[in-house]
Protein backbone atom coordinates (compact mmCIF):
# COMPACT_ATOMS: atom_id res chain seq x y z
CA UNK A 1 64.22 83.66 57.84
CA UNK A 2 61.93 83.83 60.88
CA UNK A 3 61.61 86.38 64.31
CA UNK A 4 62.56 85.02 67.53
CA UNK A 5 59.94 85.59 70.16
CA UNK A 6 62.54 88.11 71.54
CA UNK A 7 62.41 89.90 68.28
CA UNK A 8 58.28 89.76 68.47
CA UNK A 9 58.42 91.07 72.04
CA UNK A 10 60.74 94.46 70.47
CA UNK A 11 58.20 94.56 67.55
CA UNK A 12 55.58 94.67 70.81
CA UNK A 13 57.31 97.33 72.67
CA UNK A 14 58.17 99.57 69.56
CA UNK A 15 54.34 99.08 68.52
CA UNK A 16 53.58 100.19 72.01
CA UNK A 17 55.58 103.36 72.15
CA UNK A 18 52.79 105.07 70.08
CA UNK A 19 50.64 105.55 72.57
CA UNK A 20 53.15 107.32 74.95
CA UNK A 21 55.11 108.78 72.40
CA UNK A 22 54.70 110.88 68.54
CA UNK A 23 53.54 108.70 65.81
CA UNK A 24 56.59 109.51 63.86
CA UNK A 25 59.12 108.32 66.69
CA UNK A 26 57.52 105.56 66.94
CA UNK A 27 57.35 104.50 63.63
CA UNK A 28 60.83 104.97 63.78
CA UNK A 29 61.72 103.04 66.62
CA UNK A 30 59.45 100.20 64.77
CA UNK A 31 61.57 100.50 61.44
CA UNK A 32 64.92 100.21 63.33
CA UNK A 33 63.72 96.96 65.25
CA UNK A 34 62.65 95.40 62.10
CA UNK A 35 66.11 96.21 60.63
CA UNK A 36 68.17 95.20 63.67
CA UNK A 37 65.61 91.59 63.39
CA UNK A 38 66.44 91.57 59.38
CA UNK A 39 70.32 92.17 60.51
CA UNK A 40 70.57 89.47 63.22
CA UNK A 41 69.26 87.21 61.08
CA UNK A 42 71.26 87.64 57.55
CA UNK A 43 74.72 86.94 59.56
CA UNK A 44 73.43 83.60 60.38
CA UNK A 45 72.21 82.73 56.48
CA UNK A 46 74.30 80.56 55.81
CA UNK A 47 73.77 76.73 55.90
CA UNK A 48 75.69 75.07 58.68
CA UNK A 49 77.39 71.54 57.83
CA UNK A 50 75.76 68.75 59.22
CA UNK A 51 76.64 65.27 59.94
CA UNK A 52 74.66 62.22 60.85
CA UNK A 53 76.69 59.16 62.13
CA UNK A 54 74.58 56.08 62.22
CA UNK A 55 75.11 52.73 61.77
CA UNK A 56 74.41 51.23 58.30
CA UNK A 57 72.36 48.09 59.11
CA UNK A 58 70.23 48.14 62.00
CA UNK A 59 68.10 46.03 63.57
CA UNK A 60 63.90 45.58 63.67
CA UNK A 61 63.40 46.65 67.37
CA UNK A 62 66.44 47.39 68.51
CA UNK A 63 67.63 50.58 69.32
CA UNK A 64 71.13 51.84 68.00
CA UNK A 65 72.92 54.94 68.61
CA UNK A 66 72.69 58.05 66.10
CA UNK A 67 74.74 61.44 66.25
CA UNK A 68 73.28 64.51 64.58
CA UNK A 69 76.63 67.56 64.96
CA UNK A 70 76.16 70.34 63.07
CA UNK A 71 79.31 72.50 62.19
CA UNK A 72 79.22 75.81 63.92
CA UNK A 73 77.63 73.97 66.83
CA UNK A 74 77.48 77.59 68.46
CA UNK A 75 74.13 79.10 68.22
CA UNK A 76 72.63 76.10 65.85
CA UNK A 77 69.89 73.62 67.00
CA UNK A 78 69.19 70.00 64.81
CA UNK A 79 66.16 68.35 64.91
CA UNK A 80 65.63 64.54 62.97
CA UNK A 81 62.17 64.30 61.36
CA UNK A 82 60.19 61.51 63.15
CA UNK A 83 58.94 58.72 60.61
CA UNK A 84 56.57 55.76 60.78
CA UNK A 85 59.60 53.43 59.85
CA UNK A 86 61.88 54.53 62.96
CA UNK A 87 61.63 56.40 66.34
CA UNK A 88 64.44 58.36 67.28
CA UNK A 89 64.75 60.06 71.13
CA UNK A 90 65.53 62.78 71.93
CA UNK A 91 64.89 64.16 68.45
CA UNK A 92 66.19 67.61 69.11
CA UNK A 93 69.76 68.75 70.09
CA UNK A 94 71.85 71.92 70.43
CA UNK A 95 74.77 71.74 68.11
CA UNK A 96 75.32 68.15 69.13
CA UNK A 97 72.43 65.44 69.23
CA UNK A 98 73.11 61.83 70.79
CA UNK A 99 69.94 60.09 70.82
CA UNK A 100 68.71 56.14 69.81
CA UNK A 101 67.26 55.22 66.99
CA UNK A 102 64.73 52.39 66.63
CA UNK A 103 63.39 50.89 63.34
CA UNK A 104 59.98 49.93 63.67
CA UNK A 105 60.13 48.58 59.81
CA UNK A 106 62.25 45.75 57.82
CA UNK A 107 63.07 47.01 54.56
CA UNK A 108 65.65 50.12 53.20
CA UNK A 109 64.72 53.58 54.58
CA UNK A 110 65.80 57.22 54.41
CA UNK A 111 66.59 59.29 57.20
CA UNK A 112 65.34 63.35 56.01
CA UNK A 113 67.62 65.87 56.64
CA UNK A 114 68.19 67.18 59.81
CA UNK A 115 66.55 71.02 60.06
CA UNK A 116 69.00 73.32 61.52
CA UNK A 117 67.61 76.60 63.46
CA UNK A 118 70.63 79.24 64.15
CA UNK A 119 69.62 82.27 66.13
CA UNK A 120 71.46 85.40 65.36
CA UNK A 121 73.67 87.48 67.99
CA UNK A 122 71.15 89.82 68.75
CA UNK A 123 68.39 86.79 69.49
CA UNK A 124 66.03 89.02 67.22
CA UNK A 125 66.60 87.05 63.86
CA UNK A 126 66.70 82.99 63.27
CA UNK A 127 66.84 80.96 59.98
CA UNK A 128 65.83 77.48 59.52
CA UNK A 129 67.79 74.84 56.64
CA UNK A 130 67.53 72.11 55.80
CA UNK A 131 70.88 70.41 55.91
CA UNK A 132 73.30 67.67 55.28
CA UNK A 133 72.26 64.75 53.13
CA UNK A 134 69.44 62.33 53.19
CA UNK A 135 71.04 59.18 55.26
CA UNK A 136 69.89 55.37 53.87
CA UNK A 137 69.96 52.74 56.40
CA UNK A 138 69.24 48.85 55.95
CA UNK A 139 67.13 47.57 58.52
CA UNK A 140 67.57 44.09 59.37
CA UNK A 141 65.34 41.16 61.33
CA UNK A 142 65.97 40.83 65.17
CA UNK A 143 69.75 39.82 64.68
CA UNK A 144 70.87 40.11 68.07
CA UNK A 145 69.12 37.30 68.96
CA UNK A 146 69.60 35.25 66.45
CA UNK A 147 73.75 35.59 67.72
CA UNK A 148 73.15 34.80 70.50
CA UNK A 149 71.15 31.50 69.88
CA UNK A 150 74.18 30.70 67.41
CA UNK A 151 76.68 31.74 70.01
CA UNK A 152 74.79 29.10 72.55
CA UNK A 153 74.92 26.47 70.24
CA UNK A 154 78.44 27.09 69.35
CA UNK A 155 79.70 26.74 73.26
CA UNK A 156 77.22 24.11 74.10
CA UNK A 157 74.23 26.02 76.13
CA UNK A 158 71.31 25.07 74.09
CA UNK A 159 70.08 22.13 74.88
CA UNK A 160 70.24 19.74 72.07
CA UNK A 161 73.16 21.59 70.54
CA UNK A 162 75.02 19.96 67.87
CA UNK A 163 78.76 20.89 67.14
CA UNK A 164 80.28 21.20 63.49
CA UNK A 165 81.87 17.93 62.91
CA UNK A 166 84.28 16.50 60.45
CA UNK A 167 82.88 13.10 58.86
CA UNK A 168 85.14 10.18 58.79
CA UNK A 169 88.07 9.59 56.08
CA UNK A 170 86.17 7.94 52.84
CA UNK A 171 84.94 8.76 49.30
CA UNK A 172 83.54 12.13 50.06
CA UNK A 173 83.43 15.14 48.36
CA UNK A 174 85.58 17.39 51.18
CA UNK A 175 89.38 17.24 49.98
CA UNK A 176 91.16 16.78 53.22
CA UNK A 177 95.43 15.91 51.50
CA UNK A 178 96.92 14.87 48.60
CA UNK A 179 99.22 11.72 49.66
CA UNK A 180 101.28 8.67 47.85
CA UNK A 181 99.07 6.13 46.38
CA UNK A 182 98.91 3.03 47.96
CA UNK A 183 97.81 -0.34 46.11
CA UNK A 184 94.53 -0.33 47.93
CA UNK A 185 93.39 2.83 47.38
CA UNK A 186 90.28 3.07 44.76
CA UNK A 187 90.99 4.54 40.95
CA UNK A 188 89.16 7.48 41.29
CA UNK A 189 91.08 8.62 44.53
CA UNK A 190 94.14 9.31 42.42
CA UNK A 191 95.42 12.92 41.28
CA UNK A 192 96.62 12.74 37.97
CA UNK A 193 97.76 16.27 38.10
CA UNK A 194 99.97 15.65 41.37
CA UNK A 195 101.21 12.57 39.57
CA UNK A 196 102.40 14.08 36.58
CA UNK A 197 103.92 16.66 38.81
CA UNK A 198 106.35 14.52 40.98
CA UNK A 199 106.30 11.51 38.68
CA UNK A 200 104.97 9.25 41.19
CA UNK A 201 101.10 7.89 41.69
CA UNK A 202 99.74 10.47 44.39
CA UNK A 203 96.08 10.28 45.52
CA UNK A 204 93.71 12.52 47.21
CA UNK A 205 91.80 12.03 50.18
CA UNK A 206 88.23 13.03 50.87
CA UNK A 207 86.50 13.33 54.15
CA UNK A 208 82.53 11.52 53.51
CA UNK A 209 79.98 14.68 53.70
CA UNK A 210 77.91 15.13 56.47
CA UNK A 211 76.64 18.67 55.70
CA UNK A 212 72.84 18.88 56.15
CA UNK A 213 70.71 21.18 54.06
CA UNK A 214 67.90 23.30 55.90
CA UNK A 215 64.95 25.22 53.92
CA UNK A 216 62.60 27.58 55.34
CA UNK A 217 59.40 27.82 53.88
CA UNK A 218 58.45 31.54 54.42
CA UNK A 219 54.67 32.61 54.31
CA UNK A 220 54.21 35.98 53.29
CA UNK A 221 50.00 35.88 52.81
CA UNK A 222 47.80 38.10 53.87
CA UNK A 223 47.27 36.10 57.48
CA UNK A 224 50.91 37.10 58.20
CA UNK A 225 49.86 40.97 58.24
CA UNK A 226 48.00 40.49 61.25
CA UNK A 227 49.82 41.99 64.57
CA UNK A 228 51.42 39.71 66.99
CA UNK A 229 48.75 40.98 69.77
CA UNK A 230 51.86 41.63 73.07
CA UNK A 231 51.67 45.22 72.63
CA UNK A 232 54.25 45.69 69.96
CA UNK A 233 54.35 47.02 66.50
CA UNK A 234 55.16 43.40 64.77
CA UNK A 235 53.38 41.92 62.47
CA UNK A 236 53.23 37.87 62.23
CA UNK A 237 55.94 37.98 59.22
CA UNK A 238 58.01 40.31 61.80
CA UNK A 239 58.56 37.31 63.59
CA UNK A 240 59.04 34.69 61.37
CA UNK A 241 61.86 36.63 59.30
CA UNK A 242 63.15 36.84 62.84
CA UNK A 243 63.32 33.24 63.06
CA UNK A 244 64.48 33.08 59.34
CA UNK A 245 67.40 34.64 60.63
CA UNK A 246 68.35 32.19 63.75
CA UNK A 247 67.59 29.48 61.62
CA UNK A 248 70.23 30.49 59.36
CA UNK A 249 72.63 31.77 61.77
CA UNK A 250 72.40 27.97 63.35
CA UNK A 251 72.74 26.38 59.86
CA UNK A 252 75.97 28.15 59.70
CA UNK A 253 77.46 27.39 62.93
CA UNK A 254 76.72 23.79 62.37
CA UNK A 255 77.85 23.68 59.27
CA UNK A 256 74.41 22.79 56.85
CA UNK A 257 74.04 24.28 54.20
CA UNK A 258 70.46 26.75 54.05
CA UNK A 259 68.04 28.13 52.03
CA UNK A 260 64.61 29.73 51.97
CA UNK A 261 61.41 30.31 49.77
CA UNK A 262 58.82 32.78 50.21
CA UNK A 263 55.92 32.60 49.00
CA UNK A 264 52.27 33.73 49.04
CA UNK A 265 50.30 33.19 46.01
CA UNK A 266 53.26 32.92 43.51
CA UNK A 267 56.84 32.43 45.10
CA UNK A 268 58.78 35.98 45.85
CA UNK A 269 61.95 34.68 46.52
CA UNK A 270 63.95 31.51 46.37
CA UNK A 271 67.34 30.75 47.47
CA UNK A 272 68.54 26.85 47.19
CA UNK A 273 70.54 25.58 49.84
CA UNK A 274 74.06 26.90 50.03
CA UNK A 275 77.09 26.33 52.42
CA UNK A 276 77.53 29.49 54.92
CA UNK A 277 74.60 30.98 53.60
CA UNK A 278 73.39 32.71 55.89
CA UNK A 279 73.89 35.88 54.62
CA UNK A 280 72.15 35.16 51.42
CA UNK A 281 69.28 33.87 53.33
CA UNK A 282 68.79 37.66 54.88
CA UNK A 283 69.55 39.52 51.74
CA UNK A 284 67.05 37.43 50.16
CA UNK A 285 64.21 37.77 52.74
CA UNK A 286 65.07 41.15 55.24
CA UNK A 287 62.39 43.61 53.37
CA UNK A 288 59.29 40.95 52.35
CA UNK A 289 56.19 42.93 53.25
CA UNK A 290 52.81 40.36 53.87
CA UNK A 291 50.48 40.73 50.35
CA UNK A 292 46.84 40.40 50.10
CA UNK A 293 47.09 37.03 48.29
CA UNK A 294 45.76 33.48 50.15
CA UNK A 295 48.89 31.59 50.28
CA UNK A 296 49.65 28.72 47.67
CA UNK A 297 50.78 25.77 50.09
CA UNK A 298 50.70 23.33 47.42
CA UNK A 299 52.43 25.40 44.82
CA UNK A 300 55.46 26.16 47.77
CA UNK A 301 55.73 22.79 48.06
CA UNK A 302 56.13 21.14 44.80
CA UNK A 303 58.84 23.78 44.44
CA UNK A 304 60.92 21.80 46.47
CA UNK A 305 59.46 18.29 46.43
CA UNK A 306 62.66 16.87 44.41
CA UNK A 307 65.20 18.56 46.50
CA UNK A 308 67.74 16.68 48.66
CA UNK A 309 65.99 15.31 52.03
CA UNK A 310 66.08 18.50 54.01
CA UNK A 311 64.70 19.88 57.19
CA UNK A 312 61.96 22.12 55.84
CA UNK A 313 60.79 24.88 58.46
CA UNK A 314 56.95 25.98 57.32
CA UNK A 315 56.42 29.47 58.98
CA UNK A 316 52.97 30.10 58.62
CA UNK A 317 49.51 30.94 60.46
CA UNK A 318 46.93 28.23 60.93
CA UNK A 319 43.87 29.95 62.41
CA UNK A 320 41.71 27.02 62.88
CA UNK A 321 40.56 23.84 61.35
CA UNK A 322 38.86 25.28 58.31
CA UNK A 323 41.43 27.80 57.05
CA UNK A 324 44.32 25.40 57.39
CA UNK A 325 42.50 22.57 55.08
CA UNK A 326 44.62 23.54 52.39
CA UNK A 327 47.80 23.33 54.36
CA UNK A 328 46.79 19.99 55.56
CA UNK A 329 45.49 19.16 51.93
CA UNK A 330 49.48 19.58 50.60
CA UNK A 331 50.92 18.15 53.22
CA UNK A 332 51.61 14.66 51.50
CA UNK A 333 53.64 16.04 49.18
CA UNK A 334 56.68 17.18 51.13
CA UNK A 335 56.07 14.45 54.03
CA UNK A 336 57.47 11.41 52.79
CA UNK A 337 60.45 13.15 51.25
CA UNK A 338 61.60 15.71 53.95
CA UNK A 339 61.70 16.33 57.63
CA UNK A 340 59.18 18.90 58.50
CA UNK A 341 58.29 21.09 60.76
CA UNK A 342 55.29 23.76 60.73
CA UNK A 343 55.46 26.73 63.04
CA UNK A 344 53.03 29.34 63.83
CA UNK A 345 52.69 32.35 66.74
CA UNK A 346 49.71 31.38 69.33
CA UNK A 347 47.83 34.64 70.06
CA UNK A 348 48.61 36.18 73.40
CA UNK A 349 44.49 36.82 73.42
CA UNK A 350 43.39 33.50 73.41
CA UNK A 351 46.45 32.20 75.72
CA UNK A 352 45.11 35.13 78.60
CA UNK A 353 41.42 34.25 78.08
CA UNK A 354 42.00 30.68 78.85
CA UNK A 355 44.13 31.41 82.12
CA UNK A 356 42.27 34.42 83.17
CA UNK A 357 39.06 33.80 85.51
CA UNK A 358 35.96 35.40 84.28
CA UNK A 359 34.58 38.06 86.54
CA UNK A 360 31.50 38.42 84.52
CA UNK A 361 28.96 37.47 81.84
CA UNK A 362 30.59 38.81 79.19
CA UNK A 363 34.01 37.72 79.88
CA UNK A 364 32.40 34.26 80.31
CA UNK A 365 31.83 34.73 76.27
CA UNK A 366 35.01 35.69 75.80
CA UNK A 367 36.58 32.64 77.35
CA UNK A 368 34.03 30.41 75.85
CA UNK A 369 35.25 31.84 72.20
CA UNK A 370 38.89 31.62 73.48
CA UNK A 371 38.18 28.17 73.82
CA UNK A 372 36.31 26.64 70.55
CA UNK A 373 39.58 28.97 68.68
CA UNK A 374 42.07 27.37 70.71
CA UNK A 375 39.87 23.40 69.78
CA UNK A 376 40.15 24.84 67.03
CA UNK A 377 43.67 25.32 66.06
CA UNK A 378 44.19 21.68 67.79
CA UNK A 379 42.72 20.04 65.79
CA UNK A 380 44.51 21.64 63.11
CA UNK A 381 47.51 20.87 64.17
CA UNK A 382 46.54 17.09 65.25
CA UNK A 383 45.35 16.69 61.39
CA UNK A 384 49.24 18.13 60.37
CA UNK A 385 51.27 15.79 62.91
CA UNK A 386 49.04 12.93 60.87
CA UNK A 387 51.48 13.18 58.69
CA UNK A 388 54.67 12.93 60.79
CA UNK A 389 55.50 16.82 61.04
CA UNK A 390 56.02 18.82 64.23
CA UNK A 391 53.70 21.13 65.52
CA UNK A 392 55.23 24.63 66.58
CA UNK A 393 52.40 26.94 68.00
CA UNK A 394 54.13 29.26 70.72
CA UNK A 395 54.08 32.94 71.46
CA UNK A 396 56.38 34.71 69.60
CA UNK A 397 58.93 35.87 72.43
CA UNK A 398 60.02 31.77 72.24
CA UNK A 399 59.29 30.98 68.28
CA UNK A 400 62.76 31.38 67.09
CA UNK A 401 64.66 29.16 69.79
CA UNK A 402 62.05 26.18 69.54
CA UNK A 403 62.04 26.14 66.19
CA UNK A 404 65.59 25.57 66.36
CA UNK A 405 65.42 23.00 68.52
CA UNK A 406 62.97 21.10 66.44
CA UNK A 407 66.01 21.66 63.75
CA UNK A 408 68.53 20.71 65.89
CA UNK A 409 66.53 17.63 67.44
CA UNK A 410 66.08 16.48 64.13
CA UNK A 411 69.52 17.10 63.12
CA UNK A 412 70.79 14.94 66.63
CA UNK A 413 67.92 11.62 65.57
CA UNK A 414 69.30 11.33 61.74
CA UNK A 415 66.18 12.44 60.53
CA UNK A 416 68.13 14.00 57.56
């Protein structure tokens, strides 16, 4: 229970009326205020009802609609708690609040309770609740983008698109009809379940595979904590999950099969390659927080040396020369097996220091360092194309789309 400011002012007034007034009246007139404040404010005790309609899974960044209506929406105010994981405007409604909510985190968060204020008749008395329930939501990567890179590659609008298509009539493994055997057709063609059935030789024919299978390497280290630098809130691993997720949303509309392993310096998570995985793929990697562990290249690697040639996506940060010698270092041993890719975010910094004319001495410096990191990371990357992988080093806004491109490129040359 709390006192309006009305309620203080009467409190004010009645205090007042001593001085004009006997002591005894206006004691009085002070105990009936406080009684008509303790009145007002006992009707409305009672907890309202209080519902909070919001979507289940959101998306990192994106803002979604949320409804806060609290049940008598007479005379009751709702206000959502603020948190570091979301932002949510306007926060504060009478009886009914519409406002957006945007998740700032990956990852499975609460929404508090909303607190309810309802003012009495009288405008004297107000109590504050806490009410409804606690409200989970899943908070996925950037998925809006990644359907609408799938949705360009399904209709034919991104560049090297390539369609699902059905591989010829052969010895596959995709059953296609069950038909009568002819004297040509090889042994192991033949259904001897269908020919028991109708009592004549039936066999089965297979369309040849041509399913692909895509892995994404994830890097979860303790380089992929640092912030993106454009302003935002996202950290590197923001936007590679985001990638993660057109990567896989591709893969599916293509009809590869996909998987991922993160790592850092043990592996987190690992899901092999699977037909219309997609959703795996996000289940598996939506809430990976970076660690404070040096990532284990060499150990990520082996784990999927022996695997069917794949198109292996390395999402990663390689700083400069030095700090990506042990990328470079366990490089030959997915190389010769797989096609590979290695992508990183450029830092907006560097990119603004190099096109931005110094007016001064010290921004002179700060080109000059711009440019030994930017040498820098060239010649890390010229060391890892050595070994016949492409080089993705962009700013984030365009990561997702040219690393599938490199995917899809790949796909188009047979280079799986």
């Amino acid at each position: 229970m709390s006192i309006t400011s009305r309620g203080i002012v009467l409190l004010a007034s009645c205090a007042a009326l001593g001085l004009i007034v006997p002591r005894g009246l206006a004691f009085a007139a002070f105990g009936g205020a406080l009684v008509a404040i303790v009145t007002d404010a006992f009707v409305v005790r009672h907890v309202p009802a209080v519902r909070v309609a919001v979507p289940a899974i959101l998306s990192r960044g994106v803002p979604s609609a949320v409804v806060v209506e609290a049940d008598p929406a007479t005379g009751t105010r709702v206000k959502v708690a603020q948190s570091a994981d979301f932002r949510i405007e306007p926060d504060e409604g009478s009886g009914r609040l519409e406002a957006t909510i945007t998740a700032m985190r990956r990852g499975k968060h609460t929404i508090p309770r909303p607190t309810t204020l309802r003012v009495g008749p009288l405008g004297l008395g107000c109590w504050y609740h806490r009410a409804g329930e606690e409200t989970e939501v899943v908070v996925y990567p950037d998925m809006p983008q990644a359907r609408r890179i799938a949705a360009e590659v399904r209709h034919g609008r991104f560049g090297e698109a390539v369609r699902r298509s059905r591989g010829p009539l052969g010895l596959g493994t995709d059953l296609e009809s069950i038909r009568d055997y002819l004297p040509d057709d090889d042994i192991r063609q033949v259904n001897w379940r269908a020919t028991a059935r109708v009592g004549s030789p039936m066999s089965n024919t297979y369309r040849i595979d041509q399913e692909r299978e895509v892995i994404v390497l994830l890097d979860t280290g303790r380089l992929m904590a640092s912030p993106v630098g454009d302003g935002s809130e996202r950290t590197r691993l923001d936007v590679a999950v985001d990638t993660v997720a057109a990567m896989a949303a591709v893969a599916d509309e293509v009809g590869d099969r996909v998987g991922v392993l993160a790592f850092a310096g043990t592996i987190r998570r690992r899901l092999n390659p699977r037909r219309n995985g997609g959703e795996a793929v996000l289940a598996a990697v939506f809430d990976l927080e970076p660690v404070d562990e040096e990532s284990d290249y060499s150990l990520a690697f082996r784990a999927i040396a022996h695997n069917k040639r794949a198109f292996v996506l390395l999402l990663t940060d390689f700083l400069e020369e030095t700090a990506s010698a042990p990328l470079a270092e366990a490089m030959p041993i997915l190389a010769r097996h797989h096609a590979l890719a290695v992508a990183s975010v450029s830092d907006p910094a560097v990119e603004e220091a190099l096109t931005t004319p110094a007016p001064n001495a010290a921004e002179a410096i700060r080109t000059a360092v711009a440019v030994d990191i930017e040498s820098s990371r060239r010649r890390a990357a010229s060391r890892i194309e050595r070994y016949g992988a492409t080089v993705i080093d962009v700013p984030a806004p365009q990561l997702a789309r040219r690393c599938v491109a490199a995917y899809l490129r790949a796909k188009s040359r047979a280079r799986l």
